[in-house]
Protein backbone atom coordinates (compact mmCIF):
# COMPACT_ATOMS: atom_id res chain seq x y z
CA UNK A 1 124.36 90.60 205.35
CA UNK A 2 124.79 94.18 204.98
CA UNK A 3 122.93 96.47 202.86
CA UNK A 4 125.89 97.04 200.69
CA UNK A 5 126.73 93.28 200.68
CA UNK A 6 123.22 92.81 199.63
CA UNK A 7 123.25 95.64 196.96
CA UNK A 8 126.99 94.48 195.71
CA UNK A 9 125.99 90.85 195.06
CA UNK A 10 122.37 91.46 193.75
CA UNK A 11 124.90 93.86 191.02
CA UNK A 12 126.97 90.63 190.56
CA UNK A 13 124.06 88.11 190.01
CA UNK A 14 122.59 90.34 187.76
CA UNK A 15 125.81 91.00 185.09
CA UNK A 16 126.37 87.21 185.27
CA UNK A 17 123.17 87.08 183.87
CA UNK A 18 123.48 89.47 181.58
CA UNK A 19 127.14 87.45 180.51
CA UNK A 20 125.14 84.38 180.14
CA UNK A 21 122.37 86.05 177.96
CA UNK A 22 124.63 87.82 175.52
CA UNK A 23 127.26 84.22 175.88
CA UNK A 24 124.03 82.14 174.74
CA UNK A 25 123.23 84.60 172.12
CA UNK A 26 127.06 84.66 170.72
CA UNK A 27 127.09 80.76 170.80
CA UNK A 28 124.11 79.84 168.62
CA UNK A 29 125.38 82.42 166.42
CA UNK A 30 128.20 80.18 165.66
CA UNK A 31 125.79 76.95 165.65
CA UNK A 32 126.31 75.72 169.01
CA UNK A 33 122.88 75.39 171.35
CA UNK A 34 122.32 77.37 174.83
CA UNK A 35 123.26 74.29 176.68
CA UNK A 36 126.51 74.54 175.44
CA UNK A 37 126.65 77.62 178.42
CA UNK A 38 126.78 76.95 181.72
CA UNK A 39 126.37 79.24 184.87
CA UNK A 40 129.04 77.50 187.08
CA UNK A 41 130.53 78.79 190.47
CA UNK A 42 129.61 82.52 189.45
CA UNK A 43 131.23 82.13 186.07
CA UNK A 44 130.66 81.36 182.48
CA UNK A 45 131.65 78.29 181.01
CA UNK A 46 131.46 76.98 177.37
CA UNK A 47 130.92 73.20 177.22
CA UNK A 48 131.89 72.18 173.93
CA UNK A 49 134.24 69.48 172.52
CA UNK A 50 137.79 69.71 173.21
CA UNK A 51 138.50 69.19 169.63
CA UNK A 52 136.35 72.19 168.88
CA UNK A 53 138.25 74.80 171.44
CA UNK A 54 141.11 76.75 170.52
CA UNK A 55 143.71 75.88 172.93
CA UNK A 56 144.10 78.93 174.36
CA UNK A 57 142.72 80.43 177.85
CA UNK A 58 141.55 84.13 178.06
CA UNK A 59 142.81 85.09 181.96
CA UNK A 60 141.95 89.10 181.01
CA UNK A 61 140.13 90.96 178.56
CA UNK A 62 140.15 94.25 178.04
CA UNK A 63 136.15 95.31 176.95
CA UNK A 64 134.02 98.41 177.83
CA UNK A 65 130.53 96.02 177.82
CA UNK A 66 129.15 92.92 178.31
CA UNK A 67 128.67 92.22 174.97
CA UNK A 68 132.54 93.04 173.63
CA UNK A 69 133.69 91.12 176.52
CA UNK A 70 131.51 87.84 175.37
CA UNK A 71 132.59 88.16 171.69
CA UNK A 72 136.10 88.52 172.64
CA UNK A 73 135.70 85.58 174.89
CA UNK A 74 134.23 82.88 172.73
CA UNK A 75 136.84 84.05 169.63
CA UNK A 76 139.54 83.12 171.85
CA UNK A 77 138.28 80.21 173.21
CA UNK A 78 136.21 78.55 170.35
CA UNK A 79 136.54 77.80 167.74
CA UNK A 80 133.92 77.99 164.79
CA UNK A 81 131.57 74.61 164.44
CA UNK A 82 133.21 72.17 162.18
CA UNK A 83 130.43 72.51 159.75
CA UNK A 84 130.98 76.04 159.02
CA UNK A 85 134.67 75.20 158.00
CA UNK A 86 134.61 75.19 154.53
CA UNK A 87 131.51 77.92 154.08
CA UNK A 88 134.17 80.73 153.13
CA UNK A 89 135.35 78.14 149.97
CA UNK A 90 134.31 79.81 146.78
CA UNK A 91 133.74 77.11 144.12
CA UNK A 92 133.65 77.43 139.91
CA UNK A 93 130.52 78.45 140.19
CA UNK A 94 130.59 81.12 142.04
CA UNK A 95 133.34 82.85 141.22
CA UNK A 96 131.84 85.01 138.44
CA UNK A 97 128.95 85.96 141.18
CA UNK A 98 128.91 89.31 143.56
CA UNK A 99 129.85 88.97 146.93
CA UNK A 100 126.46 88.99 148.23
CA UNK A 101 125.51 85.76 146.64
CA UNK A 102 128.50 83.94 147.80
CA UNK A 103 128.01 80.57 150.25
CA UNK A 104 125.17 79.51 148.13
CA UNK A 105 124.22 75.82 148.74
CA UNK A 106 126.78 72.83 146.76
CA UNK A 107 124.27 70.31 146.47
CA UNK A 108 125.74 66.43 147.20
CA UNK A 109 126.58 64.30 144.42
CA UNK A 110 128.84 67.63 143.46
CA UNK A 111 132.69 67.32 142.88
CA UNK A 112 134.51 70.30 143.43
CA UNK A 113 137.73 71.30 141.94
CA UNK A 114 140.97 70.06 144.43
CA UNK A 115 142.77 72.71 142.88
CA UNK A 116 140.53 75.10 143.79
CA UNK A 117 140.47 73.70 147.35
CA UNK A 118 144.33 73.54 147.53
CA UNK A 119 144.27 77.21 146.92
CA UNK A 120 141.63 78.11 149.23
CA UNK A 121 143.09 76.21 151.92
CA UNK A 122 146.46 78.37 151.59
CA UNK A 123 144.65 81.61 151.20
CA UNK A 124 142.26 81.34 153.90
CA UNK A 125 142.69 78.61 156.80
CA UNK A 126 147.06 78.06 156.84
CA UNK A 127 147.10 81.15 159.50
CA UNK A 128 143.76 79.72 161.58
CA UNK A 129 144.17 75.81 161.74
CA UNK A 130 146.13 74.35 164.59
CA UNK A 131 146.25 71.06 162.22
CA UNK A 132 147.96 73.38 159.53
CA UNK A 133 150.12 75.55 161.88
CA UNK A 134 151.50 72.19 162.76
CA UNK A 135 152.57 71.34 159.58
CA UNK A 136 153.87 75.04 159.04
CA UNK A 137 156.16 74.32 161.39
CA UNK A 138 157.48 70.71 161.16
CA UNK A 139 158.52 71.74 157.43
CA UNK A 140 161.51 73.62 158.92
CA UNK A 141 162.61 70.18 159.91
CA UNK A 142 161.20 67.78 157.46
CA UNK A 143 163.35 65.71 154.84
CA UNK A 144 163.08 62.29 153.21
CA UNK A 145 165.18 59.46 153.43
CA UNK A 146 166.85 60.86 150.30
CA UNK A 147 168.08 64.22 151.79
CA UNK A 148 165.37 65.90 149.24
CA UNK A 149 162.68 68.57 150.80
CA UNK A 150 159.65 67.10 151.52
CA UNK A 151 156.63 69.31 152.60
CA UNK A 152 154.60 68.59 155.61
CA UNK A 153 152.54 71.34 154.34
CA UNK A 154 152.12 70.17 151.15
CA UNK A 155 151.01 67.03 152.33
CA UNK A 156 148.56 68.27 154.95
CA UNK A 157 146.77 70.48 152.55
CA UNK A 158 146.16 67.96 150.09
CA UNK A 159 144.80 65.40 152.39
CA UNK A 160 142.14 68.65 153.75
CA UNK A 161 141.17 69.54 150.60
CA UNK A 162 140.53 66.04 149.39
CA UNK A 163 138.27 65.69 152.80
CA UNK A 164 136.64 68.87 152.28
CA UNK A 165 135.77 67.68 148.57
CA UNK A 166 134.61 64.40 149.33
CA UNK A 167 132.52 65.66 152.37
CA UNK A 168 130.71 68.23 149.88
CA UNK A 169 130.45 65.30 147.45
CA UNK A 170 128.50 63.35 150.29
CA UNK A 171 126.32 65.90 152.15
CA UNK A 172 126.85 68.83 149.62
CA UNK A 173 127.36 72.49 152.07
CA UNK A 174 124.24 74.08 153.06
CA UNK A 175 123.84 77.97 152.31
CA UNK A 176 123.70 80.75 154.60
CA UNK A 177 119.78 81.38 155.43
CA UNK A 178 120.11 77.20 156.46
CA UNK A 179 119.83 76.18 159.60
CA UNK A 180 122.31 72.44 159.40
CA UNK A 181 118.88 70.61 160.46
CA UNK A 182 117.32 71.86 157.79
CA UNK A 183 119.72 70.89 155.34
CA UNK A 184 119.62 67.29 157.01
CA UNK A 185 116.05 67.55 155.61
CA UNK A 186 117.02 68.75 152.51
CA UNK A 187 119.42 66.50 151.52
CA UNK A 188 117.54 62.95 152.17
CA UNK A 189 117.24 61.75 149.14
CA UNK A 190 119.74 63.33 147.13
CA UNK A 191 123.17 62.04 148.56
CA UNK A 192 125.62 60.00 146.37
CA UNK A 193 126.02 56.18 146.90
CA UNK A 194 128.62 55.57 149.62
CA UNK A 195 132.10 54.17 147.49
CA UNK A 196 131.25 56.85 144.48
CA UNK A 197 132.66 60.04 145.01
CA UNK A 198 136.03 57.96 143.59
CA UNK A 199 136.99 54.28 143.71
CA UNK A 200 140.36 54.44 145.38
CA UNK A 201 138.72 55.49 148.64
CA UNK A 202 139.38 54.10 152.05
CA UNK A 203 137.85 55.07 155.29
CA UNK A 204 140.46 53.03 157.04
CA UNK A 205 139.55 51.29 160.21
CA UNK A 206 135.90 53.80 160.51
CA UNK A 207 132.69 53.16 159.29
CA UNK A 208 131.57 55.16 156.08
CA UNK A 209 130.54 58.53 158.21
CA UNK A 210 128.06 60.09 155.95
CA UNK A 211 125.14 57.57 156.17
CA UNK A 212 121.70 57.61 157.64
CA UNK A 213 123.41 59.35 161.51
CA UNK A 214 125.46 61.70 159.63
CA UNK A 215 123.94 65.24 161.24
CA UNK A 216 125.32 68.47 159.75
CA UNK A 217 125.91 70.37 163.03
CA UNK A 218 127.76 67.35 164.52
CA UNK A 219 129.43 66.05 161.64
CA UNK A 220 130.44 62.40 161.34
CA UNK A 221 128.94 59.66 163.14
CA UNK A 222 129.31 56.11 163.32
CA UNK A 223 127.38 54.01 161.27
CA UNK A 224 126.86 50.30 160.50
CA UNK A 225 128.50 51.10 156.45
CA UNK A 226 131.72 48.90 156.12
CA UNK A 227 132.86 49.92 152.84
CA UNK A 228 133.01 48.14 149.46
CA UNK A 229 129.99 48.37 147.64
CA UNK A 230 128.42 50.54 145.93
CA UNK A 231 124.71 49.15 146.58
CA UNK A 232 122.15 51.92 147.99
CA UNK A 233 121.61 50.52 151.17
CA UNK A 234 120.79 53.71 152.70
CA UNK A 235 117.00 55.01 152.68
CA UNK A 236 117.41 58.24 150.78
CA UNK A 237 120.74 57.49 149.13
CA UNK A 238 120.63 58.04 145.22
CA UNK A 239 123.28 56.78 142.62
CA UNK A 240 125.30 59.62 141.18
CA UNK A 241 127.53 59.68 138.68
CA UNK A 242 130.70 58.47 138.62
CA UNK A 243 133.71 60.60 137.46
CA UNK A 244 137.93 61.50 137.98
CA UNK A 245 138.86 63.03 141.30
């Protein structure tokens, strides 16, 4: 190998590093962990869930460093972690507070106003959610079986909100300065009684997924909780109280 061969891939192995450095860096940022980066075939490569990627592919990007490059990278390709969906959501509380103290911790056993979700949903996440988008656009189709307008839209944002608010009801939403393991700390021994947060709800054919597995930076996992009852079977689980939706 010649000199300049030599001196041309020693420049290439060193700004993949670099990439990988400043990628790793961007990633736990955004709550994922440096083995969510991969060095593979002289390129960069975010391992994440499919669920948790954008859809789209970056072929070129325009950047003047390594560092814009990166940033423009993962915001096209990933998407935030699931867990720091609702951590724009402004409740009651917090309305009346300056900016700087906004995303302060919801502690579980909390019901927060649907309304107030509805709203937020529309303002903030209809331009950003692919799940959303979708229902933007079947509305321009959608009737009932009475030839009356019925909104896909509609629909879709009442059945987030009512997640997001019974997901904060469960495991509450962690502030800031929180790492999500350390909220996983915080919370044991303060989360509602599975069945609580209102007794109409279903989990369908899953297990209850906010018991003793639940992690915050993952977000649901399977547990052995079928449903109907309201016993506290779960070390740490505490009865709250019991209230309208």
């Amino acid at each position: 190998m010649s000199a300049l061969n030599k001196a041309a891939r020693k420049l290439a192995d060193y700004s993949l590093q670099k990439m990988y450095e400043i990628a790793v860096e961007k990633m736990i940022e955004r709550g994922y962990q440096a083995n969510n980066v991969k060095k593979i075939g002289g390129e960069i490569v975010f391992e994440v869930d499919e669920s948790e990627r954008t859809g789209y592919e970056i072929e070129a990007v325009k950047a003047e460093t390594f560092e814009e490059l990166m940033e423009k990278r993962i915001d096209g390709e990933i998407d935030k972690p699931k867990y720091k969906y609702d951590e724009d959501f402004v409740s009651e509380t917090e309305r009346d507070l300056p900016p700087d103290d906004y995303n302060k911790m919801i502690l579980p056993g909390t019901k927060v106003s649907i309304d107030a979700l509805k709203e937020w949903v529309l303002e903030t996440k209809v331009n950003s959610d692919p799940v959303l988008q979708e229902a933007v656009s079947a509305d321009f189709l959608n009737v009932n079986t009475d030839g009356e307008w019925d909104s896909m839209l509609d629909r879709t944002v009442d059945r987030i909100a009512y997640k997001v608010a019974r997901k904060i009801y469960y495991v509450g939403r962690k502030p800031s300065y929180m790492e999500p393991e350390e909220w996983d700390i915080f919370i044991e021994g303060k989360k509602p009684v599975p069945g609580t947060y209102s007794k109409n709800e279903t989990w369908g054919d899953r297990e209850f997924p906010y018991g003793n597995e639940y992690k915050y930076r993952m977000g649901p996992a399977e547990d052995t909780f079928h449903g109907g009852t309201t016993d506290p079977i779960y070390k740490g689980w505490t009865r709250a109280g019991m209230g309208e939706i």
